[in-house]
N, C-alpha and C. Protein backbone atom coordinates (compact mmCIF):
# COMPACT_ATOMS: atom_id res chain seq x y z
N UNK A 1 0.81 -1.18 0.00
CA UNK A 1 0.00 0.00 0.00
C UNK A 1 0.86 1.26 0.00
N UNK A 2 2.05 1.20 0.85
CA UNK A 2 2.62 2.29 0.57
C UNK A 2 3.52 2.31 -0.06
N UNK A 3 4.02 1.63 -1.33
CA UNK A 3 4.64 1.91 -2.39
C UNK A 3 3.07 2.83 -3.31
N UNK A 4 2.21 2.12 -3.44
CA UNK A 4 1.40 2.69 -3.97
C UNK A 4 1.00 4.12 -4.08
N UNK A 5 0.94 4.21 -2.72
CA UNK A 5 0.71 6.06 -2.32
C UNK A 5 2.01 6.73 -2.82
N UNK A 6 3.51 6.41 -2.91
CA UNK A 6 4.41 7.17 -2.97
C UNK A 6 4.37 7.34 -4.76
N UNK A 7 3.39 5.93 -5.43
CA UNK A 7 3.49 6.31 -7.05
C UNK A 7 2.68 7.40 -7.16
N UNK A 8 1.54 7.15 -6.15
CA UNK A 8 0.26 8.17 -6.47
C UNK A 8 0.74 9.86 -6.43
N UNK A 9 1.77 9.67 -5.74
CA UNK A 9 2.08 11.52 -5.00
C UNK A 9 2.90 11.69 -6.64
N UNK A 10 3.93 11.04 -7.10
CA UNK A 10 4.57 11.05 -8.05
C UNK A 10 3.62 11.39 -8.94
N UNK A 11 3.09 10.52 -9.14
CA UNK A 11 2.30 10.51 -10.36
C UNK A 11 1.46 12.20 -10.57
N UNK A 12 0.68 12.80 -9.32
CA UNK A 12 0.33 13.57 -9.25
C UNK A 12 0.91 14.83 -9.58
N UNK A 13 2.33 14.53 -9.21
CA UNK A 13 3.25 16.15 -9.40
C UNK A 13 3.97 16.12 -10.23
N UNK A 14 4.06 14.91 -11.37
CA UNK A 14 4.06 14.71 -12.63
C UNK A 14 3.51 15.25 -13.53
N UNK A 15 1.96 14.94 -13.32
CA UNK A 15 0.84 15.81 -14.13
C UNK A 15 0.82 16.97 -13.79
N UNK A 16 0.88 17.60 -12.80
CA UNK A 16 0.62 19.41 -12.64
C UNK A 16 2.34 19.87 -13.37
N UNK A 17 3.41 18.90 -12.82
CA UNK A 17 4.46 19.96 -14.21
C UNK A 17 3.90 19.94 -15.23
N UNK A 18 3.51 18.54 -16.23
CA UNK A 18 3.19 18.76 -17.65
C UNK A 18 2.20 19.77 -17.99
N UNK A 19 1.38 20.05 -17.29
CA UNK A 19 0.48 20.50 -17.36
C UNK A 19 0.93 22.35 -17.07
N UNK A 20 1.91 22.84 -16.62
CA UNK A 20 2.30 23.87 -15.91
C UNK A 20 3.15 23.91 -17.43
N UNK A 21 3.92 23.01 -17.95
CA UNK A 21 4.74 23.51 -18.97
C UNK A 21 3.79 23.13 -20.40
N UNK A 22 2.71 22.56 -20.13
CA UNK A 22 1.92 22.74 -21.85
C UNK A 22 1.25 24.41 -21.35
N UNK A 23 0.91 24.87 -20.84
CA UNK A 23 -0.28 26.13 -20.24
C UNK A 23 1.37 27.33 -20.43
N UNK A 24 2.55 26.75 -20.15
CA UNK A 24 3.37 27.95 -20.73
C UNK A 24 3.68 28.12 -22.43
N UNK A 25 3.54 26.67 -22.58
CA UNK A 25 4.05 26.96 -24.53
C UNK A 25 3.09 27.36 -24.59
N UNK A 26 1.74 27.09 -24.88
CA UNK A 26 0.64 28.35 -25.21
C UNK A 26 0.92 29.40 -25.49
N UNK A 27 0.89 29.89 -23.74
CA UNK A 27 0.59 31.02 -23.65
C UNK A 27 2.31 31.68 -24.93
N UNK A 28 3.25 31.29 -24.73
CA UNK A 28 4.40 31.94 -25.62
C UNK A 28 4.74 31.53 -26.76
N UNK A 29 3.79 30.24 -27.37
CA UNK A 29 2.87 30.49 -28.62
C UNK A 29 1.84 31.53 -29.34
N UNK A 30 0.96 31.72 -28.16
CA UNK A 30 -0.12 32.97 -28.57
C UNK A 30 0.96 34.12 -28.62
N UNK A 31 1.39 34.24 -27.87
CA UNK A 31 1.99 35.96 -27.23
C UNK A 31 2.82 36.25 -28.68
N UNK A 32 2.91 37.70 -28.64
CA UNK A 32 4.02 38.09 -29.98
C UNK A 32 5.47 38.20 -29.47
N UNK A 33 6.16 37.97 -29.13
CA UNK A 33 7.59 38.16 -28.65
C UNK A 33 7.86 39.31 -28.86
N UNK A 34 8.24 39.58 -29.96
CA UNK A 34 8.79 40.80 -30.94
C UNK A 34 7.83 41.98 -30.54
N UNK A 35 6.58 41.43 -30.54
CA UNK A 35 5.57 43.00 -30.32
C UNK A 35 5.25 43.91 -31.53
N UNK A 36 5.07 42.50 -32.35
CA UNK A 36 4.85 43.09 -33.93
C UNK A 36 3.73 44.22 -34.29
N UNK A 37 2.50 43.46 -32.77
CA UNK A 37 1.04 43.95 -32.96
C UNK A 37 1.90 45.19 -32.70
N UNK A 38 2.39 45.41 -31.80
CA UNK A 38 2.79 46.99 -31.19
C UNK A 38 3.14 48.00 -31.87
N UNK A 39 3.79 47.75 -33.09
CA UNK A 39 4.30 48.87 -33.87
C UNK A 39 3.60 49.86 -34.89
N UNK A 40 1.96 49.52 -34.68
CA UNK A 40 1.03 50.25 -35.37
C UNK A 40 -0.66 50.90 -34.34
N UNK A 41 -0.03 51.97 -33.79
CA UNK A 41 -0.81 52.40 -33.29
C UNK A 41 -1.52 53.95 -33.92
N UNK A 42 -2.81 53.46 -34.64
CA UNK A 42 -3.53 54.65 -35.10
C UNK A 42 -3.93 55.93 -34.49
N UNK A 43 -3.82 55.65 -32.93
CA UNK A 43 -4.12 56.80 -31.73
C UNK A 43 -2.66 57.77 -32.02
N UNK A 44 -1.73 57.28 -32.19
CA UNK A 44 -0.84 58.16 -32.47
C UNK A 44 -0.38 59.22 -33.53
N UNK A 45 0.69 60.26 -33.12
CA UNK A 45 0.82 60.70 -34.17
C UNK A 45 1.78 60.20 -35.06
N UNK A 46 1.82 60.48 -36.35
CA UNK A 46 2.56 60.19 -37.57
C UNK A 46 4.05 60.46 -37.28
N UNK A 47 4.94 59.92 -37.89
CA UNK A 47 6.10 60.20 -37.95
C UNK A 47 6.57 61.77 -38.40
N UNK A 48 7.16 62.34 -38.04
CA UNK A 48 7.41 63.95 -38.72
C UNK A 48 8.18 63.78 -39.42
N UNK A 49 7.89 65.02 -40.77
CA UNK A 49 8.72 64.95 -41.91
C UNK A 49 10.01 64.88 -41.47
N UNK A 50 10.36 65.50 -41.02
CA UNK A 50 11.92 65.99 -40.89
C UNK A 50 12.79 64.79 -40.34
N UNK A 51 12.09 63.21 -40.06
CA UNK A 51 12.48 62.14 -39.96
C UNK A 51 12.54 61.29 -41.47
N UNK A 52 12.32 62.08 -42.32
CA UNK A 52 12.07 61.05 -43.66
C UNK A 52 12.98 61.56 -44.28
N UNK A 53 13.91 60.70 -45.16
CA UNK A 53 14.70 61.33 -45.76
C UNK A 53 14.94 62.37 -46.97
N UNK A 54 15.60 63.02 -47.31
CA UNK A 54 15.24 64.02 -48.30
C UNK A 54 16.11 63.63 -49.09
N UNK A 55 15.05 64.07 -50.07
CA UNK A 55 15.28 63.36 -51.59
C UNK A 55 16.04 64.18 -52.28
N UNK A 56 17.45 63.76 -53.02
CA UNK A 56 18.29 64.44 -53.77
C UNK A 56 17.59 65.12 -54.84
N UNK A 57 17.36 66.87 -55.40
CA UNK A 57 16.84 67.67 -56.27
C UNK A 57 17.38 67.03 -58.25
N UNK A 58 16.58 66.96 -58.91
CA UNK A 58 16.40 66.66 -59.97
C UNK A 58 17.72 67.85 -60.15
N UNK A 59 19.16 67.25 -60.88
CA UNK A 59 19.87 68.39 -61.17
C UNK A 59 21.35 69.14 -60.37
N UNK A 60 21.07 68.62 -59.50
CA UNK A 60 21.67 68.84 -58.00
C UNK A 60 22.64 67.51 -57.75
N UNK A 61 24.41 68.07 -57.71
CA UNK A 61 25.06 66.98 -57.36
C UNK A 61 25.07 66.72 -56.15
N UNK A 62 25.49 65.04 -55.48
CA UNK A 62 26.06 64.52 -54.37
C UNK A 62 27.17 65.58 -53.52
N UNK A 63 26.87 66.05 -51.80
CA UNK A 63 27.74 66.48 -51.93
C UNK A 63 29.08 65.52 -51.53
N UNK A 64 30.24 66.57 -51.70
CA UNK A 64 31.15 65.61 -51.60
C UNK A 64 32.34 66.58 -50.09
N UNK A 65 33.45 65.45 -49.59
CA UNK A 65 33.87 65.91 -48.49
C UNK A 65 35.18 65.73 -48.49
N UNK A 66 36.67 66.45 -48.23
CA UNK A 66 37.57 66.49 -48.44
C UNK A 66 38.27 66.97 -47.14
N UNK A 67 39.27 66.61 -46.32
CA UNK A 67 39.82 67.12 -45.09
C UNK A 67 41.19 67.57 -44.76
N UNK A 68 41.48 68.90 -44.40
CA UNK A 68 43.21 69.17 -43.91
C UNK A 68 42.94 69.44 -42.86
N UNK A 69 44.49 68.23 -42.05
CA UNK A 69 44.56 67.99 -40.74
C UNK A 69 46.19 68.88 -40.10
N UNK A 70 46.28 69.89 -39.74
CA UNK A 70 47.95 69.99 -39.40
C UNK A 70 47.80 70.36 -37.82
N UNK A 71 48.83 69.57 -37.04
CA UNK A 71 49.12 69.26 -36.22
C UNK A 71 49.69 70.47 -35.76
N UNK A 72 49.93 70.80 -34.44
CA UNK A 72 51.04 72.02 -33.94
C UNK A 72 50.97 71.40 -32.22
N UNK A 73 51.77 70.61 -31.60
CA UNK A 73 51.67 70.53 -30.14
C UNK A 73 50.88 69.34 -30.14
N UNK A 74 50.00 69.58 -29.07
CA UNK A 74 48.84 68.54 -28.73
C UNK A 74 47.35 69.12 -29.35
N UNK A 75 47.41 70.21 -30.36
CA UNK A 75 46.51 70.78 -31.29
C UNK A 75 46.12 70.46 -32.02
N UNK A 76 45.19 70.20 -32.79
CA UNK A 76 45.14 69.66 -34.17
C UNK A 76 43.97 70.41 -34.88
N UNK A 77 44.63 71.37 -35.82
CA UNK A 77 43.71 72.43 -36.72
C UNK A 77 42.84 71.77 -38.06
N UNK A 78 41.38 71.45 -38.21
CA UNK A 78 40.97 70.60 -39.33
C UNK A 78 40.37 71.27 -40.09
N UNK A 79 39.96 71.61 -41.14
CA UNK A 79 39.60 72.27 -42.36
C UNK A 79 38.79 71.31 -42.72
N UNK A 80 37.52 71.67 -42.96
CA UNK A 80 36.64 70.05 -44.16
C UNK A 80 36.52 71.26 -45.55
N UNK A 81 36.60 70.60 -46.50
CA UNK A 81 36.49 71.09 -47.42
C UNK A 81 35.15 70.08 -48.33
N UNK A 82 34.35 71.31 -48.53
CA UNK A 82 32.97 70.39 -49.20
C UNK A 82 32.53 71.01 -50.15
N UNK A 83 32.40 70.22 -51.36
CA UNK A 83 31.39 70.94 -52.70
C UNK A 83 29.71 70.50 -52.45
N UNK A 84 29.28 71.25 -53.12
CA UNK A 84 27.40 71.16 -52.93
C UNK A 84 27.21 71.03 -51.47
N UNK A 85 27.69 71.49 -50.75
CA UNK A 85 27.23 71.72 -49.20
C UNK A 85 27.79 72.64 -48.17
N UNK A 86 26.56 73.28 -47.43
CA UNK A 86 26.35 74.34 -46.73
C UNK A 86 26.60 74.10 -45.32
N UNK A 87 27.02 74.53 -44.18
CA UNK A 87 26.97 73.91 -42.90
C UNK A 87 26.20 75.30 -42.50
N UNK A 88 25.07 74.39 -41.56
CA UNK A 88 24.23 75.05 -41.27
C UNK A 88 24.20 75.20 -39.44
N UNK A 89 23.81 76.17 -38.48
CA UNK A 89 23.70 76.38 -37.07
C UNK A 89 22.19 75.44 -37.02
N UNK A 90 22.31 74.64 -35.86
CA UNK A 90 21.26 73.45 -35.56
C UNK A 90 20.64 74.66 -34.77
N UNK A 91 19.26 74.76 -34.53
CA UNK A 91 18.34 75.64 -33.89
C UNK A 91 17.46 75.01 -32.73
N UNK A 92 17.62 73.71 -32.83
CA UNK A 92 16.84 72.59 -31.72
C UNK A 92 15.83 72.10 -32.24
N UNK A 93 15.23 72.41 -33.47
CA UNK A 93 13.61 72.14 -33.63
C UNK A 93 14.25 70.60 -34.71
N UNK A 94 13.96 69.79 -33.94
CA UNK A 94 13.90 68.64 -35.22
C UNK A 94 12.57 68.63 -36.23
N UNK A 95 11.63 69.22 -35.63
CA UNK A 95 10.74 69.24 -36.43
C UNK A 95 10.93 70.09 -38.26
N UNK A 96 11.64 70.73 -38.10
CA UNK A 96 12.13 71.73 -39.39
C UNK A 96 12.35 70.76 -40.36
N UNK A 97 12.52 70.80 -41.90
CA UNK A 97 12.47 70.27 -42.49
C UNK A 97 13.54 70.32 -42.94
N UNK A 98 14.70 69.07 -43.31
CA UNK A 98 15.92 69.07 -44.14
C UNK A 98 16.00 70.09 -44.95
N UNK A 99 16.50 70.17 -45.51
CA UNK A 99 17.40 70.98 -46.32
C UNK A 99 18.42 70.15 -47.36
N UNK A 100 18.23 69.81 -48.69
CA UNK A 100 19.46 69.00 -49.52
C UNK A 100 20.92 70.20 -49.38
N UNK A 101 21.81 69.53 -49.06
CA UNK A 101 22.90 70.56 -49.88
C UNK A 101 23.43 71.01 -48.41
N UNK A 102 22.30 71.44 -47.08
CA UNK A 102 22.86 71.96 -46.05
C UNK A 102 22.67 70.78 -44.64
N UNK A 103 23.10 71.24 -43.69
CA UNK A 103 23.35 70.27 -42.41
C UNK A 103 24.49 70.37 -41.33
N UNK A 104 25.16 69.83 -41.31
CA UNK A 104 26.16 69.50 -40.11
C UNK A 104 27.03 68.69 -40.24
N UNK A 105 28.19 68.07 -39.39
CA UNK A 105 29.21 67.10 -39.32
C UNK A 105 28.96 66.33 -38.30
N UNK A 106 28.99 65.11 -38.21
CA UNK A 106 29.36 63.87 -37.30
C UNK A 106 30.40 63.69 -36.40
N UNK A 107 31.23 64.27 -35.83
CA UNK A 107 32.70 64.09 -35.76
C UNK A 107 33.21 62.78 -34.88
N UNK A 108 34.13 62.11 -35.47
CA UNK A 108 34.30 60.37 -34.60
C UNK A 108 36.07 60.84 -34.37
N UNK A 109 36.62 60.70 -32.70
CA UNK A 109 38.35 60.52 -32.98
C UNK A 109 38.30 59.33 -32.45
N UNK A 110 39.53 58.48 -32.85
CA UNK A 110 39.20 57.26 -32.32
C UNK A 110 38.59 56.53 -32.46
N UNK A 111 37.63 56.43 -32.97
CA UNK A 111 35.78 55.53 -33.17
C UNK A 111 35.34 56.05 -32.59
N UNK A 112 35.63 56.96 -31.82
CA UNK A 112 34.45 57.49 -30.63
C UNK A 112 33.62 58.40 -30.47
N UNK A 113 32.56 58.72 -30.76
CA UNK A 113 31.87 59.79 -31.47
C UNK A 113 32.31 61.22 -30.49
N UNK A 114 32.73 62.30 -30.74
CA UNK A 114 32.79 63.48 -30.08
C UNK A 114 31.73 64.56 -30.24
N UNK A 115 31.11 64.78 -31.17
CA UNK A 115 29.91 65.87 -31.50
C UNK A 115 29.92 65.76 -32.61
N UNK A 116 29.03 67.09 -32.66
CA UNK A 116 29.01 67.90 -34.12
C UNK A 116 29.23 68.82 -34.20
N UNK A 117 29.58 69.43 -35.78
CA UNK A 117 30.15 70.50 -36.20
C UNK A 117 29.20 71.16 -37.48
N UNK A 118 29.53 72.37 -36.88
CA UNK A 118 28.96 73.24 -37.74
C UNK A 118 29.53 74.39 -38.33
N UNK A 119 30.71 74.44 -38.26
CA UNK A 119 31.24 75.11 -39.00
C UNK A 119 32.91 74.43 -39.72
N UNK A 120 33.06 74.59 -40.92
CA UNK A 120 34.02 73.47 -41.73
C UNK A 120 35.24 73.99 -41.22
N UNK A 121 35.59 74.42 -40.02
CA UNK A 121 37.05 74.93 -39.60
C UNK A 121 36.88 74.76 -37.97
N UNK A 122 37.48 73.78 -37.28
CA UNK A 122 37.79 73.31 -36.08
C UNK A 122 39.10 73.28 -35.26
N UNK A 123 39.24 73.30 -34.11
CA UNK A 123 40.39 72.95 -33.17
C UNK A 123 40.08 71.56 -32.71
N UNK A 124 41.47 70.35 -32.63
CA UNK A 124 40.92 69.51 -31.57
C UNK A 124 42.09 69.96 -30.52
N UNK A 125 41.77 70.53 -29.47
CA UNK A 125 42.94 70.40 -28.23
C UNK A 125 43.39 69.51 -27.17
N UNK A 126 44.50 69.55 -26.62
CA UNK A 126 44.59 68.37 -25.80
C UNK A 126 44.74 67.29 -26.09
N UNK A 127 45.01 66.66 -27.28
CA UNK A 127 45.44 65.41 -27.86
C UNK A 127 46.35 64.57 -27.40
N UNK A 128 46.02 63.21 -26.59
CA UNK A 128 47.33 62.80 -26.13
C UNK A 128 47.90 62.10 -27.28
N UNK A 129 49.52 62.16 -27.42
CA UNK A 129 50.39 62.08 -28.21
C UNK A 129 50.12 60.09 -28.92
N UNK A 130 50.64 59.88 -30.01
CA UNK A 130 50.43 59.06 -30.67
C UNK A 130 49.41 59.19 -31.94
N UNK A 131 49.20 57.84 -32.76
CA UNK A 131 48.16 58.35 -33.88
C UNK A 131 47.26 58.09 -33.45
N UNK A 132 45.99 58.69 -33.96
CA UNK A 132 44.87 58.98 -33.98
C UNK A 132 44.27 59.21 -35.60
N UNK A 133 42.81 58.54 -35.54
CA UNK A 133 42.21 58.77 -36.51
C UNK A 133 41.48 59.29 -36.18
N UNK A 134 40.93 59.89 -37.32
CA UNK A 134 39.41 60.94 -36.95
C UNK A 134 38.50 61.13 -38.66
N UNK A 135 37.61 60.74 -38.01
CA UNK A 135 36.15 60.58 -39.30
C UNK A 135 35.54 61.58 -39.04
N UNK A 136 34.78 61.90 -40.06
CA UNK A 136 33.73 63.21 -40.62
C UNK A 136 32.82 62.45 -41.53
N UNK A 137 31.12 62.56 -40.82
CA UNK A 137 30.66 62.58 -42.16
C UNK A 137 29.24 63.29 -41.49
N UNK A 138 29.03 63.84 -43.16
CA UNK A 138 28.08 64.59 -43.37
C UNK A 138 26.42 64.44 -43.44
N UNK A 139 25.68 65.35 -42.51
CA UNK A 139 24.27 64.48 -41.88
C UNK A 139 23.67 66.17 -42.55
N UNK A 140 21.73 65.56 -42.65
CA UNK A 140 21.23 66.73 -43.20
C UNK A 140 20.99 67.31 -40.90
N UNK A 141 19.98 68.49 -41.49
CA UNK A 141 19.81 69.29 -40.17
C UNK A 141 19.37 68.20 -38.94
N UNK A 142 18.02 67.00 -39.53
CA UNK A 142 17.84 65.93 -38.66
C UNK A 142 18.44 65.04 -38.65
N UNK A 143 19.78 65.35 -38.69
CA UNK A 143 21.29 63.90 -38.52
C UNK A 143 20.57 62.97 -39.42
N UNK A 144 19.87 62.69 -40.28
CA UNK A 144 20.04 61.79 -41.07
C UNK A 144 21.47 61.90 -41.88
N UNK A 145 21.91 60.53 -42.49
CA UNK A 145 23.41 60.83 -43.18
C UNK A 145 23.03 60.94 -44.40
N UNK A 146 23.96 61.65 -44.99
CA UNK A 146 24.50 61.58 -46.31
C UNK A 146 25.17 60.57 -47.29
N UNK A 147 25.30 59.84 -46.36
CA UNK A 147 26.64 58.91 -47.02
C UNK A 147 27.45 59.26 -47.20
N UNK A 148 28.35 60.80 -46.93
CA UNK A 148 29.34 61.00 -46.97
C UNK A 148 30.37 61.22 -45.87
N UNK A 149 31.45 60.85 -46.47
CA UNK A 149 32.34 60.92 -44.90
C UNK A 149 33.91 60.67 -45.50
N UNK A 150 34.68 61.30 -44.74
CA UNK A 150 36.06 60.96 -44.77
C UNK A 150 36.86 61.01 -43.40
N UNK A 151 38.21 59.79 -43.80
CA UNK A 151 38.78 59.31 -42.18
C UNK A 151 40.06 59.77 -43.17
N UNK A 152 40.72 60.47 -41.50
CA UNK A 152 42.40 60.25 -42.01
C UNK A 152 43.20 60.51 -40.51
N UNK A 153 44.44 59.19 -40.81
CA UNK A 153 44.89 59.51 -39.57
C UNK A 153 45.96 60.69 -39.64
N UNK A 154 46.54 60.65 -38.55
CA UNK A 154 47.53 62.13 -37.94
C UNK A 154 48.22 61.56 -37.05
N UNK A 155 49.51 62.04 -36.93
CA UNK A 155 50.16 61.84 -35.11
C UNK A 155 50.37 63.14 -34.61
N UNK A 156 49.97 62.85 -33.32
CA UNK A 156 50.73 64.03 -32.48
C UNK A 156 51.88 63.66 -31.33
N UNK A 157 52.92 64.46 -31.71
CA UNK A 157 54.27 64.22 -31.43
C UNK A 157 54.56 64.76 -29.54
């Protein structure tokens, strides 16, 4: 008899796991993981223009980006040199609408992103000594990119 009872208890807390792990695949069968339903909510508002990208003008070249780097100390004086593009003062409103042709700089030393720039003539100061690379590339007013960009390294002595 009491082997019996010790199958019966078994047996019992046997069935409530299976039963505890079919009632979870379900439920993370039904469920969306991802939260696919989630990404369309009509109560909301629309995406703003100034998140969509702007479309290159019928006529109007790519711009393009060119860089002088000269060193003096732990200084480093950079020049971007750019055709078909304007560098423009960011005003805060992302809402504003791109602009083709005008925008801002990305600036990366190291890989490491440092800011942006808005005007094509910079200081970097304080450079500790050794090489260093440093990337530029060119974003409209709502940091969308351009696809343009140029890296070049430098040492400072």
């Amino acid at each position: 008899m009491k082997v019996f009872i010790v199958s019966m208890r078994n047996l019992i807390l046997g069935g409530i796991v299976v039963l505890i792990v079919l009632v979870a695949g379900i439920v993370l069968l039904v469920k969306d993981p991802l939260h696919v339903s989630d990404s369309y909510r009509p109560t909301e508002e629309s995406v703003p223009a100034s998140s969509v990208p702007v479309t290159q003008p019928v006529g109007s070249e790519k711009p393009s980006l060119n860089m002088d780097i000269s060193v003096d100390g732990t200084t480093a004086e950079v020049t971007l040199l750019t055709q078909n593009f304007q560098f423009t003062q960011e005003d805060g409103d992302m809402s504003q609408q791109a602009v083709f042709g005008q925008g801002h700089a990305h600036l990366y030393l190291d890989g490491e992103a440092k800011g942006m720039i808005y005007h094509p003539e910079f200081l970097l100061k304080k450079l500790p000594k050794g090489e260093h690379e440093l990337r530029v590339e060119l974003n409209y007013s709502n940091h969308l990119p351009y696809k343009v960009e140029t890296t070049q390294k430098f040492v400072v002595k």
